[in-house]
Protein backbone atom coordinates (compact mmCIF):
# COMPACT_ATOMS: atom_id res chain seq x y z
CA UNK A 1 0.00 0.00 0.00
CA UNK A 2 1.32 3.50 -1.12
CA UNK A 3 1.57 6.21 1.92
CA UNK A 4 -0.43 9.02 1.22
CA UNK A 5 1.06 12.71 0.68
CA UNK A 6 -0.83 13.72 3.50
CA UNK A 7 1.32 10.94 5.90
CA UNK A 8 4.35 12.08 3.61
CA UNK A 9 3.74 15.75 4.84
CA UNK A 10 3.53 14.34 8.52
CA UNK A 11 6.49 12.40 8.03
CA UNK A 12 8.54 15.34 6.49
CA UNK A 13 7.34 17.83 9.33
CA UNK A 14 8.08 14.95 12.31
CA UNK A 15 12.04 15.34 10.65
CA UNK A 16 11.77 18.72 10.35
CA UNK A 17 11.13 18.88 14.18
CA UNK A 18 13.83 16.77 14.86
CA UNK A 19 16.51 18.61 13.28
CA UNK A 20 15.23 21.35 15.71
CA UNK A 21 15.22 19.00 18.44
CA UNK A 22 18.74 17.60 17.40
CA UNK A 23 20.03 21.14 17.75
CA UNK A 24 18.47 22.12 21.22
CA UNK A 25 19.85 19.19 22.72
CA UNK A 26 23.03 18.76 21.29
CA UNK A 27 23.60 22.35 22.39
CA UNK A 28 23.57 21.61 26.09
CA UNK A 29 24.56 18.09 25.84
CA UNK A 30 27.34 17.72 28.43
CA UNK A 31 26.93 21.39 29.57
CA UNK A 32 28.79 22.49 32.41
CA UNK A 33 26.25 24.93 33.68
CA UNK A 34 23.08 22.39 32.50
CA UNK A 35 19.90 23.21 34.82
CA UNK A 36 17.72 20.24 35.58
CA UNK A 37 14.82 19.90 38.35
CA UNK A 38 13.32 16.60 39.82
CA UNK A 39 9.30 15.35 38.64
CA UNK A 40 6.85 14.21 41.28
CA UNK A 41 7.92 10.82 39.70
CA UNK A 42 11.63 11.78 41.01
CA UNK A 43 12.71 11.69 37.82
CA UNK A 44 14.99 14.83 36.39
CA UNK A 45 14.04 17.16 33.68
CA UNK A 46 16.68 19.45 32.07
CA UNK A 47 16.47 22.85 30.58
CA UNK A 48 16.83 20.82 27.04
CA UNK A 49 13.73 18.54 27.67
CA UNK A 50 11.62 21.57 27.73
CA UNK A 51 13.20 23.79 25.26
CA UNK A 52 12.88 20.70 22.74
CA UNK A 53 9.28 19.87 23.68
CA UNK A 54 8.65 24.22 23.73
CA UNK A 55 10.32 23.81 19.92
CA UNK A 56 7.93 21.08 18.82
CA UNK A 57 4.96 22.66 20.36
CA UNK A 58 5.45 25.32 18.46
CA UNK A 59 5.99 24.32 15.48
CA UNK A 60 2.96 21.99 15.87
CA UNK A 61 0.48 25.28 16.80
CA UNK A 62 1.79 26.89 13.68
CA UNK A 63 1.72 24.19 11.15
CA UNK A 64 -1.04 21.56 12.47
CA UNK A 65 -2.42 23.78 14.70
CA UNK A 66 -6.20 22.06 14.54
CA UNK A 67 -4.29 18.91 15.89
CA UNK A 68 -3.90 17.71 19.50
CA UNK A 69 -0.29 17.45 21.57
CA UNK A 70 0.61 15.17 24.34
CA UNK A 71 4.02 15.49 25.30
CA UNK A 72 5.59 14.67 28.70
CA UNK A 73 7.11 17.84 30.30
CA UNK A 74 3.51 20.17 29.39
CA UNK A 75 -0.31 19.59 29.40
CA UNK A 76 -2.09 18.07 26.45
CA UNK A 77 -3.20 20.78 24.69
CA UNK A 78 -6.22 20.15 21.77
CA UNK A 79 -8.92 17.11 21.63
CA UNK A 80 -8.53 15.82 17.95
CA UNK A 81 -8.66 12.15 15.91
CA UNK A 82 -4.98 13.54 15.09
CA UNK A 83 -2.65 13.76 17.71
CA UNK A 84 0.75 13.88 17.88
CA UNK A 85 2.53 12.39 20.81
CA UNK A 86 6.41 13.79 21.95
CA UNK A 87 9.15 12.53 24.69
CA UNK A 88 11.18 15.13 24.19
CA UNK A 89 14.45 13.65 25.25
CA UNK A 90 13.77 9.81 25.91
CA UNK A 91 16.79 8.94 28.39
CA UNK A 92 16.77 12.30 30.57
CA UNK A 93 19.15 10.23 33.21
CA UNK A 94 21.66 9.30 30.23
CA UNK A 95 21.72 12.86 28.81
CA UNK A 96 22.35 14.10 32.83
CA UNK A 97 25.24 11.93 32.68
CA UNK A 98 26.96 12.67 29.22
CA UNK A 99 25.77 9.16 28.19
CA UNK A 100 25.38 9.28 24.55
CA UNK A 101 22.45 6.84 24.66
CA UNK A 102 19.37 9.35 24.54
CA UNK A 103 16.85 10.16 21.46
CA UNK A 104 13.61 12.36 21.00
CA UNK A 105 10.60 10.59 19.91
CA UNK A 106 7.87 11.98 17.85
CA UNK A 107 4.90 10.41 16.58
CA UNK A 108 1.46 10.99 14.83
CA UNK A 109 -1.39 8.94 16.33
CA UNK A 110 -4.56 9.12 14.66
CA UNK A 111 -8.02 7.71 16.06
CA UNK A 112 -6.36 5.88 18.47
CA UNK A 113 -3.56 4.51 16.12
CA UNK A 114 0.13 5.50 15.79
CA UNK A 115 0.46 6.13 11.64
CA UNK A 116 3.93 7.59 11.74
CA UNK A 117 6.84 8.01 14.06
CA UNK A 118 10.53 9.46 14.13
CA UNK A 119 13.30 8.39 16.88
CA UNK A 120 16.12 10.89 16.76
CA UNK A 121 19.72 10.23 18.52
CA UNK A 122 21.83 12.96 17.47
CA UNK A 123 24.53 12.06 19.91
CA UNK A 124 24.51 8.61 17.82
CA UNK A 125 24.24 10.41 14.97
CA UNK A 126 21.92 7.78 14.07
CA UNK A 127 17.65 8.46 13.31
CA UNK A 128 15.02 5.65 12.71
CA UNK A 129 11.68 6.46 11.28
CA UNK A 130 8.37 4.79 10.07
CA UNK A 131 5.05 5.36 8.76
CA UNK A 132 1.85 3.25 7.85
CA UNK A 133 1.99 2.22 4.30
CA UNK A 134 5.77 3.86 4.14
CA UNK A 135 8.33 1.71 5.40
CA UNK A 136 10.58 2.06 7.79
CA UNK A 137 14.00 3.51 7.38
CA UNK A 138 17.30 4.35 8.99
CA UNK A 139 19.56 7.58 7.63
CA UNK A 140 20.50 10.84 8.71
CA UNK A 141 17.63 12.43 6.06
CA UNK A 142 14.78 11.07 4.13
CA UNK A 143 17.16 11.55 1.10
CA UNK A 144 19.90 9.56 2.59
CA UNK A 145 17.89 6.64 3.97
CA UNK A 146 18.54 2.80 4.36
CA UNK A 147 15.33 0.77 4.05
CA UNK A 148 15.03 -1.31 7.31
CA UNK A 149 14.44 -5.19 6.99
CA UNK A 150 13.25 -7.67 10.07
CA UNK A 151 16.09 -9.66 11.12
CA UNK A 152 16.33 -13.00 9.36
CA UNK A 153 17.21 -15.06 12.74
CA UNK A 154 14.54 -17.31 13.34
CA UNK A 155 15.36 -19.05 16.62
CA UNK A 156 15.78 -17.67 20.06
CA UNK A 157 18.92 -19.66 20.70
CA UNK A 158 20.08 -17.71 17.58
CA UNK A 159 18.59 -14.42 18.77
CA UNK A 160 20.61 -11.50 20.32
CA UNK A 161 18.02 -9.89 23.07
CA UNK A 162 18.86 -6.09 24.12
CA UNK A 163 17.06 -4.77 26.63
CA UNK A 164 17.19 -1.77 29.19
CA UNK A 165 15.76 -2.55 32.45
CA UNK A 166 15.29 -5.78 34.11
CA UNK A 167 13.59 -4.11 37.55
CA UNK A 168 10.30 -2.79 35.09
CA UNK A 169 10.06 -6.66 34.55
CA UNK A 170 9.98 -7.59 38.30
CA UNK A 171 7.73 -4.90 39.62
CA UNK A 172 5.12 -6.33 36.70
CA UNK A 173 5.79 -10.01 37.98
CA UNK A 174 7.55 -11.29 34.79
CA UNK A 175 10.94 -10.93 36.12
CA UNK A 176 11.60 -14.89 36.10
CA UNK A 177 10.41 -15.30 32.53
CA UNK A 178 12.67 -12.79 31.45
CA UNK A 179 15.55 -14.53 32.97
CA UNK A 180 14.52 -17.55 31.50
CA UNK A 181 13.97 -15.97 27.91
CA UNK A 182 18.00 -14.35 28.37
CA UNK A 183 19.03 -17.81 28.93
CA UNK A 184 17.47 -19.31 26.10
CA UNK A 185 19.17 -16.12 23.76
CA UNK A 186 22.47 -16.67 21.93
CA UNK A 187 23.73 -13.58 24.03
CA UNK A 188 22.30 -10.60 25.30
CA UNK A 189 23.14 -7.28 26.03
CA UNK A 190 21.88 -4.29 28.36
CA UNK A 191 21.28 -1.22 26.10
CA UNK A 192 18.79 1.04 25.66
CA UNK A 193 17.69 5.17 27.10
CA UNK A 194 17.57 4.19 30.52
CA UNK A 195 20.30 2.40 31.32
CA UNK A 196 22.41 3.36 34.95
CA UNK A 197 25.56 4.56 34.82
């Protein structure tokens, strides 16, 4: 199925927004002088998770501004079958750190459905993005993209398993499975945005 130029626009604005978001948050990446505050949650916010999500919003009022926002630092703003959904800097703890592991995520749900996405990690220098109908793709640009394929591995004994936190298994009682799955693995490896250091 062909995506449709509308999805295309969506697609092209969700990269546009990360090259703004790339640029906010590289800027203060492994700032001296970075400013960051705790959540209710205790979990930090810097200056750069709201100056990206700001950046987003308001590019979002201006260009889809009939469409709704849920982001993770602000309130939801708009009640629409389109709304886009942002984590600003997915890996706060990471960025805190000057771990390089850390990536905004943007993407377009609509009635209920997620229809496009974009996963920047600009200290990777690496994006990922997808769409419904489009593909999914790898590349600094939509011009310089690599077509992503699902693995060819068909066993778990062949399979390499990365994964970021094994406590969110515990606390939702599945902690023992996932032991038993990294066993079964050819090898496994902790990665991921919220990794300790």
């Amino acid at each position: 199925m062909a995506q449709t130029k509308d999805l295309t626009d969506d697609v092209r604005l969700a990269h546009l927004m990360a090259d703004d978001a790339d640029s906010l948050s590289m800027n203060r990446f492994k700032a001296l002088d970075l400013r960051f505050s705790s959540k209710p949650d205790n979990t930090p916010v810097t200056e750069a998770d709201t100056a990206v999500e700001e950046s987003i919003r308001r590019t979002l009022a201006r260009t889809r501004p009939r469409d709704a926002v849920h982001g993770e630092e602000f309130a939801d703003t708009g009640d629409a079958p389109r709304r886009w959904i942002i984590d600003p800097i997915d890996g706060t703890k990471n960025y805190l750190r000057g771990v390089p592991v850390w990536a905004t995520l943007i993407a377009l749900e609509v009635e209920g459905r997620i229809v496009a996405s974009v996963v920047s990690a600009p200290a990777l220098g690496r994006r990922w993005w997808a769409s419904e109908g489009g593909g999914a793709f790898t590349g600094r640009s939509i011009l310089n993209a690599t077509e992503l394929r699902v693995s060819k591995v068909e066993q778990v004994a062949d399979a390499s398993l990365s994964y970021s936190e094994i406590s969110e298994w515990v606390e939702a009682g599945g902690g023992q499975g996932f032991i038993d799955l990294m066993r079964e693995c050819w090898r496994s490896r902790p990665t991921g945005t919220s990794g300790a250091t």
